[in-house]
Protein backbone atom coordinates (compact mmCIF):
# COMPACT_ATOMS: atom_id res chain seq x y z
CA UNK A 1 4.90 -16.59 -10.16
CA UNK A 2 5.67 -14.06 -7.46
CA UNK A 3 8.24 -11.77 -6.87
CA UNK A 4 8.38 -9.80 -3.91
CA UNK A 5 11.20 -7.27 -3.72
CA UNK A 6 11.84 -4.88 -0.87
CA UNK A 7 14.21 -1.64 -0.44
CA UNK A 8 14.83 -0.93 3.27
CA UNK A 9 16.22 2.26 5.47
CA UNK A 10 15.27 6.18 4.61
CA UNK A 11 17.77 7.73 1.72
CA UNK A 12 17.06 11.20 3.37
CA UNK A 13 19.17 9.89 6.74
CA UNK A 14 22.35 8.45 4.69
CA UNK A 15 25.04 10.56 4.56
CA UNK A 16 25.14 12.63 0.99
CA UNK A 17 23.46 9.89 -0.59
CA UNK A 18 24.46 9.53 -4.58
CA UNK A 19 21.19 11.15 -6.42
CA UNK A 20 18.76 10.40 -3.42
CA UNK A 21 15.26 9.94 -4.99
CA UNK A 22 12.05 10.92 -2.82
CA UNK A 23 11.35 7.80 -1.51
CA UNK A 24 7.27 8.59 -1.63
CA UNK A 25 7.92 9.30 -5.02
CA UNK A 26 9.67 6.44 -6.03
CA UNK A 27 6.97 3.77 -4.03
CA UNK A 28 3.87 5.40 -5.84
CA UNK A 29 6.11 4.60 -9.47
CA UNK A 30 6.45 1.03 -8.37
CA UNK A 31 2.28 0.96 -7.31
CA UNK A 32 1.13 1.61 -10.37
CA UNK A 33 3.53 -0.35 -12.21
CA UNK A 34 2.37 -3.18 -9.71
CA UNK A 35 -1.13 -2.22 -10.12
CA UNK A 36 -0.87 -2.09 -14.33
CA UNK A 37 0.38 -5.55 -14.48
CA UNK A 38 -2.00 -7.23 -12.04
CA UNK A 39 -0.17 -7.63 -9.47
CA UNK A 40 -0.10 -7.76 -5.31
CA UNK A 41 2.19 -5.37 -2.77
CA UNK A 42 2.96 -6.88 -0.26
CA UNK A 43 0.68 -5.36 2.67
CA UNK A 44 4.13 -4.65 5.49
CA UNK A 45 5.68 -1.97 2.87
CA UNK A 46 4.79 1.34 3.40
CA UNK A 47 1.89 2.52 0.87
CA UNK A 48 0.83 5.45 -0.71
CA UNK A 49 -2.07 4.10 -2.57
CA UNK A 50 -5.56 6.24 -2.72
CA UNK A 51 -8.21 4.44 -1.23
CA UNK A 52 -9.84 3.25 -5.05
CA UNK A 53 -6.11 2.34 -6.10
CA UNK A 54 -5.89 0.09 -3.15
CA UNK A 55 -9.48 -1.27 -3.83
CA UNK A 56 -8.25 -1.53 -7.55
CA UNK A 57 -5.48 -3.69 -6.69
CA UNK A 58 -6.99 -6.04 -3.96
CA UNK A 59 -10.92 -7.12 -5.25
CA UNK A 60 -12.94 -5.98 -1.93
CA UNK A 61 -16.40 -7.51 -2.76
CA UNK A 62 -16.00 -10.49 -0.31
CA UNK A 63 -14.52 -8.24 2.22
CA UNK A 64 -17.42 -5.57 2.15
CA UNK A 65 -19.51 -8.49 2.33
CA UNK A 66 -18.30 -9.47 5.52
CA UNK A 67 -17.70 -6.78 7.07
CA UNK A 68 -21.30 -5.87 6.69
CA UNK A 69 -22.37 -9.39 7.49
CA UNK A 70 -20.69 -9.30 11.04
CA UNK A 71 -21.29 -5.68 11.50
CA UNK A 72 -17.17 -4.54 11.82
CA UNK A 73 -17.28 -1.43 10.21
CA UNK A 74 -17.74 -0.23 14.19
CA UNK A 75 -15.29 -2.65 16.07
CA UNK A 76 -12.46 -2.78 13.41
CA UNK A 77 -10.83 -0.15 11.12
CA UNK A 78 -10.63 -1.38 7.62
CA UNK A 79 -7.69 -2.72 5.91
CA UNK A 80 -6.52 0.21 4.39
CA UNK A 81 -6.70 2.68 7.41
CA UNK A 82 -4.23 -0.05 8.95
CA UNK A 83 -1.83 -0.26 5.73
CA UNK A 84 -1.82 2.83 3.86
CA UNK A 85 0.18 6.04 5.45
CA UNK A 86 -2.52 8.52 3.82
CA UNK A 87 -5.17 7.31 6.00
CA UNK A 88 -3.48 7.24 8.96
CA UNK A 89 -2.28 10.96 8.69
């Protein structure tokens, strides 16, 4: 079974928002809960992941594999420069 929840718009912009929580904060508490149960994010949220958690959640042996097979390490960025705000900043 899947579940995929989402929580949209930036609490810092509302006005006096009721106990705003760092929104950061708050996505890295639902990763690793995500992560500790097995499951998936979905990959068009905004992630905070290290590069191993990311690896940790999504099993990259198939995807090194080809990668290497086809030689794209120097025509496409990996997946998790193109998903994960750490690695693009």
């Amino acid at each position: 079974m899947y579940v995929d929840v989402g929580a949209y718009g930036n609490p810092q912009r509302w006005p006096k928002p009721p106990n705003p929580s760092p929104a950061v904060a708050s996505t890295r508490t639902v990763e690793d809960f995500v992560r500790k149960v097995g499951g998936f994010q979905m990959l068009y949220a905004d992630s905070y992941m290290t590069r191993e958690e990311f690896e940790e959640m999504f099993d990259h042996s198939a995807y090194r594999t080809i990668r290497e097979r086809f030689n794209c390490d120097s025509a496409f960025p990996d997946v998790y420069d193109k998903v994960c705000k750490a690695a693009r900043h």
